[in-house]
N, C-alpha and C. Protein backbone atom coordinates (compact mmCIF):
# COMPACT_ATOMS: atom_id res chain seq x y z
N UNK A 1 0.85 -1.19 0.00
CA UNK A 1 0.00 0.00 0.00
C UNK A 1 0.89 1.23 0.00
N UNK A 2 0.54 2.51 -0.76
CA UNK A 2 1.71 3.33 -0.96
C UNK A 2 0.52 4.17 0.52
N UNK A 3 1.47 4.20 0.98
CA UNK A 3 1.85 5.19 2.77
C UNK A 3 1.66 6.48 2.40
N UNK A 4 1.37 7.25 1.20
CA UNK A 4 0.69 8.52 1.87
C UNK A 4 -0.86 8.24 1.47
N UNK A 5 -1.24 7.21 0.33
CA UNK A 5 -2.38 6.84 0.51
C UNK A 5 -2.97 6.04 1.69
N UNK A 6 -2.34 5.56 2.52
CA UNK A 6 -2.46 5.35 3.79
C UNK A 6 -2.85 6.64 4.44
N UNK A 7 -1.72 7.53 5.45
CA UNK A 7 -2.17 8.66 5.70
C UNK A 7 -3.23 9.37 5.37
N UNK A 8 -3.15 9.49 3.73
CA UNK A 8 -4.57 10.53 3.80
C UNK A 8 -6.14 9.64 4.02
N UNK A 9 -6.11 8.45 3.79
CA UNK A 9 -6.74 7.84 4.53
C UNK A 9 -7.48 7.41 6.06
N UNK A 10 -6.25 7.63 6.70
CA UNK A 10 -6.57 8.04 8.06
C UNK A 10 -7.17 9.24 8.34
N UNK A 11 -6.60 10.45 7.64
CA UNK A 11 -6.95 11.96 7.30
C UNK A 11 -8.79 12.25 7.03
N UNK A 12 -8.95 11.02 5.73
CA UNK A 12 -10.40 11.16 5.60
C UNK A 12 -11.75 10.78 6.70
N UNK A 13 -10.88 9.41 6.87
CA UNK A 13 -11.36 9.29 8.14
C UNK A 13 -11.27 9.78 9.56
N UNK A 14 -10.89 10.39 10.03
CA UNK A 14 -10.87 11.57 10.97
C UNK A 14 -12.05 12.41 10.69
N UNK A 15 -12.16 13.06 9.24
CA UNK A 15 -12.90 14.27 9.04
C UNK A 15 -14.08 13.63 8.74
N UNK A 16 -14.24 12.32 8.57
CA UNK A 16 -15.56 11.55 8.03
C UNK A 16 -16.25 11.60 9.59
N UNK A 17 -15.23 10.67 10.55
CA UNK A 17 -15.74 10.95 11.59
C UNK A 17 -16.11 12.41 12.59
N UNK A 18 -15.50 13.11 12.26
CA UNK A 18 -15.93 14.48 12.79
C UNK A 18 -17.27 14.91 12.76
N UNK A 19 -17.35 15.13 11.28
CA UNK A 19 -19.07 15.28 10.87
C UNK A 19 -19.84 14.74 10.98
N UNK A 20 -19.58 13.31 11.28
CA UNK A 20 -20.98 12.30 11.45
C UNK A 20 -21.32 12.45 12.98
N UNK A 21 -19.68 12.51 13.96
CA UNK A 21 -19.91 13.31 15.16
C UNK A 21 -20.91 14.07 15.54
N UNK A 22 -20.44 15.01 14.87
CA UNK A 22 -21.21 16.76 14.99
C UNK A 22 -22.83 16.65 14.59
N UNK A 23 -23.01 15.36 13.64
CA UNK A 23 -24.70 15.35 13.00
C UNK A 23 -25.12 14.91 14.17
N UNK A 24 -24.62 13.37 14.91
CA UNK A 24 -25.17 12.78 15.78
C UNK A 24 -25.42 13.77 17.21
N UNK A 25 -24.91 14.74 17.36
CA UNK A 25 -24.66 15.87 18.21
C UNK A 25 -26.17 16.31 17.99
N UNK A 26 -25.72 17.10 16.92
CA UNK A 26 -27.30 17.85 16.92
C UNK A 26 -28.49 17.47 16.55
N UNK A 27 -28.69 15.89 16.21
CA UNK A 27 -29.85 15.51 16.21
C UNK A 27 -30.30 14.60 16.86
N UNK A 28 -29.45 14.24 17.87
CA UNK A 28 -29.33 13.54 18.96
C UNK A 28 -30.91 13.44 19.98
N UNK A 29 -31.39 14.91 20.14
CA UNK A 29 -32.27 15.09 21.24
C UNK A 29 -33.73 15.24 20.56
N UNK A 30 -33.86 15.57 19.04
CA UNK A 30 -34.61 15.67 18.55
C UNK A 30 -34.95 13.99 18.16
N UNK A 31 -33.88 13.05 17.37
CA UNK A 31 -34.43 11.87 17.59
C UNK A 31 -34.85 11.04 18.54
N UNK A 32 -34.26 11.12 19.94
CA UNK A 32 -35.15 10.63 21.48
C UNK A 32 -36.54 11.21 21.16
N UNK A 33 -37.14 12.43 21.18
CA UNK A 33 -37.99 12.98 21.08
C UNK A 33 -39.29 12.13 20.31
N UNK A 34 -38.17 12.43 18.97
CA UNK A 34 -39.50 11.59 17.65
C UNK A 34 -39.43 10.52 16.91
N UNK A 35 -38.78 10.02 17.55
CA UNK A 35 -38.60 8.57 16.83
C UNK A 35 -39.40 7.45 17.06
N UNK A 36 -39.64 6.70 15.93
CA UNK A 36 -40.79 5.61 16.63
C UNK A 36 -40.02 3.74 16.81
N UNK A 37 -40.39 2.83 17.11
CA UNK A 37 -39.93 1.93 17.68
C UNK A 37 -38.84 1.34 16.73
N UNK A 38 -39.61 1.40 15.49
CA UNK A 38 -38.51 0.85 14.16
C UNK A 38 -37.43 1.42 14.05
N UNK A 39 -37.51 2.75 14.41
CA UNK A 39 -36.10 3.83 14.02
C UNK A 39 -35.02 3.29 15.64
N UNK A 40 -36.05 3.18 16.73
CA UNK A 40 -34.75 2.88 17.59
C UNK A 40 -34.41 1.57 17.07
N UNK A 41 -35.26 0.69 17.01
CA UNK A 41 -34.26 -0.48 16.58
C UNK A 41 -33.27 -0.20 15.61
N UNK A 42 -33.05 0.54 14.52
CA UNK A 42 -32.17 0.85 13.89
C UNK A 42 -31.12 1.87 13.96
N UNK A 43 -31.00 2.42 15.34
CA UNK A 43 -30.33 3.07 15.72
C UNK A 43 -29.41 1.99 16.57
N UNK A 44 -30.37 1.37 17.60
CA UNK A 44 -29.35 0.17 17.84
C UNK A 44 -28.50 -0.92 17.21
N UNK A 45 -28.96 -0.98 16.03
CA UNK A 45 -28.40 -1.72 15.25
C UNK A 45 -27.11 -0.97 14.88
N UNK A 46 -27.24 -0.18 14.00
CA UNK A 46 -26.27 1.15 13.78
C UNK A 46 -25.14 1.50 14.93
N UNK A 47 -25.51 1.50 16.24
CA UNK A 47 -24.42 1.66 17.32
C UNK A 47 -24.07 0.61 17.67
N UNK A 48 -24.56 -0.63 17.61
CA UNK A 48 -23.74 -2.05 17.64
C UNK A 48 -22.57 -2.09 16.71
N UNK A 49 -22.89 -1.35 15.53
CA UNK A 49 -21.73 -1.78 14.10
C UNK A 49 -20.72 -0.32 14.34
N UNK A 50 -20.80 0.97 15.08
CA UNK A 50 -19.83 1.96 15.29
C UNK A 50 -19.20 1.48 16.62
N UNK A 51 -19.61 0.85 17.72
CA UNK A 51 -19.03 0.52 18.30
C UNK A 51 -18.26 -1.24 18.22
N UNK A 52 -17.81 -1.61 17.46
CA UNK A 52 -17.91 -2.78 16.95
C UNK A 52 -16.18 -2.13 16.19
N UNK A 53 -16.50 -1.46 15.42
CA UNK A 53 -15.56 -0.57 14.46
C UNK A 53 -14.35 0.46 15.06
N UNK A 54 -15.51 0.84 16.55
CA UNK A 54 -14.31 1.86 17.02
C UNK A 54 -13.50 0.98 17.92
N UNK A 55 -14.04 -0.14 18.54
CA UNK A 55 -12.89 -1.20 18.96
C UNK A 55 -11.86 -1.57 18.30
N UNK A 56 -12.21 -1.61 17.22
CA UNK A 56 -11.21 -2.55 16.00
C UNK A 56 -10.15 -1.39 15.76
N UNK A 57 -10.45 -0.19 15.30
CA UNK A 57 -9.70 1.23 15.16
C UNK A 57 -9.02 1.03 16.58
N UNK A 58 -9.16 1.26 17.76
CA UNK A 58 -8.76 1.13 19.19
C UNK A 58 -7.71 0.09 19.21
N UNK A 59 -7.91 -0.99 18.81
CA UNK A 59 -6.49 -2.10 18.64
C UNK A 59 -5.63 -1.59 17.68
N UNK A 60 -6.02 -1.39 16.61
CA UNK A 60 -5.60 -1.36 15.46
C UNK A 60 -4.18 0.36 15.39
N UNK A 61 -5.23 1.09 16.42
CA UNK A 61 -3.73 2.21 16.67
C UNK A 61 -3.37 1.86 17.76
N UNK A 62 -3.76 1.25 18.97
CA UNK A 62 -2.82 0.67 19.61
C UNK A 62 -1.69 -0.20 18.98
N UNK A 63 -1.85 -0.88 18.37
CA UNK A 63 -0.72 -1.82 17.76
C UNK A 63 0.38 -1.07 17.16
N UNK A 64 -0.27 0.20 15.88
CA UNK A 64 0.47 1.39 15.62
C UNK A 64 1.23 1.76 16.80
N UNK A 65 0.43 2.51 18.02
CA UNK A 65 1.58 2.95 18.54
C UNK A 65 2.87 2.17 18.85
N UNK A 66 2.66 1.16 19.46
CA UNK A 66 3.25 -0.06 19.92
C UNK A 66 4.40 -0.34 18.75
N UNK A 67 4.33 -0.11 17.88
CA UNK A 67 5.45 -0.58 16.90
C UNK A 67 5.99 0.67 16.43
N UNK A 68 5.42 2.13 16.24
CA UNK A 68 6.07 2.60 16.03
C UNK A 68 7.02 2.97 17.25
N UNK A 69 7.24 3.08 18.36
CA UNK A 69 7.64 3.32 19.52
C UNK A 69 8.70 2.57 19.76
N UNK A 70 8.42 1.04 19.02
CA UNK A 70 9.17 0.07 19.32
C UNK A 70 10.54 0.64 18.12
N UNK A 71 10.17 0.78 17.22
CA UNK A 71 10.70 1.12 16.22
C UNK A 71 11.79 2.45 16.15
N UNK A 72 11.18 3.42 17.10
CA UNK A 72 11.64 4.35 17.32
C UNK A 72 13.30 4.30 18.38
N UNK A 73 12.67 3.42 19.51
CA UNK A 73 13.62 3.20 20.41
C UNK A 73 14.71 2.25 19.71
N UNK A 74 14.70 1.48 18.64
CA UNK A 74 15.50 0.85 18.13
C UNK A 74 16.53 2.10 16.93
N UNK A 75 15.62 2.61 16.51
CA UNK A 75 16.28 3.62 15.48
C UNK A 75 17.06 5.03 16.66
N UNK A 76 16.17 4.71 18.00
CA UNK A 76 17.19 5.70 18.80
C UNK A 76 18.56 5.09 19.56
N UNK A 77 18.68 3.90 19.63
CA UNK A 77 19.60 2.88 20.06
C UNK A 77 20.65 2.58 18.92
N UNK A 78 20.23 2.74 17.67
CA UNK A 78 21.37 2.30 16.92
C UNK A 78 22.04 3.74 16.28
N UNK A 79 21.26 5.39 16.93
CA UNK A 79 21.71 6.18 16.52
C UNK A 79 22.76 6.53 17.57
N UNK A 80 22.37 6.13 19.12
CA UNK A 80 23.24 6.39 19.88
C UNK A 80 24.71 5.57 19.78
N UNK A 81 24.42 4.19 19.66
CA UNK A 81 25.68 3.48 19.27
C UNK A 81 26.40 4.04 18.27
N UNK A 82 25.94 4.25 17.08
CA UNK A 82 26.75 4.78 16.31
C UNK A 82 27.21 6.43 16.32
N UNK A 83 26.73 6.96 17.45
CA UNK A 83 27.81 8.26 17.72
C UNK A 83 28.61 7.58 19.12
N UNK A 84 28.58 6.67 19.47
CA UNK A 84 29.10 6.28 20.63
C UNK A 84 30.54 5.58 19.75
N UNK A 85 30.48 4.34 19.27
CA UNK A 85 31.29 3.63 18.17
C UNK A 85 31.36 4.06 16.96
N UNK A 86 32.12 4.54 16.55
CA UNK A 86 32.51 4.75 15.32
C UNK A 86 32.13 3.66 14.50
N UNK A 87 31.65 3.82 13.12
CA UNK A 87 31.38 2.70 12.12
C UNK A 87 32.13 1.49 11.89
N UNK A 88 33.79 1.60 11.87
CA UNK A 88 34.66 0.97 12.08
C UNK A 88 35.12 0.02 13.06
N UNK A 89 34.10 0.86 14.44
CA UNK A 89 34.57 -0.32 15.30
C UNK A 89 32.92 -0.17 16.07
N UNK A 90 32.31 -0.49 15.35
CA UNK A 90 30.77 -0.66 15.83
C UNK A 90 30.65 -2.35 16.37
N UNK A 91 30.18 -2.17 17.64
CA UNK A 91 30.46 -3.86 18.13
C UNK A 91 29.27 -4.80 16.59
N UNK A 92 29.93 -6.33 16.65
CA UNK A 92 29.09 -6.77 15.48
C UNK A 92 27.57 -7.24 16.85
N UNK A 93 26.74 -6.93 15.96
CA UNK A 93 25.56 -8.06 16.64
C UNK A 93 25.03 -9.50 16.31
């Protein structure tokens, strides 16, 4: 997968989620209000499958962080060795 189509991916989704946010915001109190039995069932249905999704997102950048971090401390470990050891006499691993 080319990685800035990744990124802006994440990007869309952020702003996808923002607005669907902000709808569920403001029509939030008006649907309690007027909704009839069919619509809640399909509201429950609907928040079974966003919360279902935002778990999966929830592992899914946990794991991100987790590797990039891991990744990081390795790329900060082999930057310190190598101002510590010279290239020449960099211990072998």
């Amino acid at each position: 997968m080319d990685l800035e189509l990744f990124l802006d991916s994440l990007g869309n989704l952020g702003a996808l989620l923002s607005v669907a946010l902000e709808q569920v915001q403001d029509a939030r109190d008006e649907f309690i209000l007027n909704a009839n039995e069919k619509q809640f069932g399909s509201l429950e249905h609907s928040a079974t499958e966003v919360r279902f999704c935002s778990e999966q997102f929830e592992r899914q950048f946990n794991r991100i962080e987790y590797l990039v971090a891991k990744r990081l401390s390795m790329c900060d470990c082999c930057t310190k060795q190598a101002q510590v050891f010279p290239h020449s006499q960099a211990p072998k691993s």
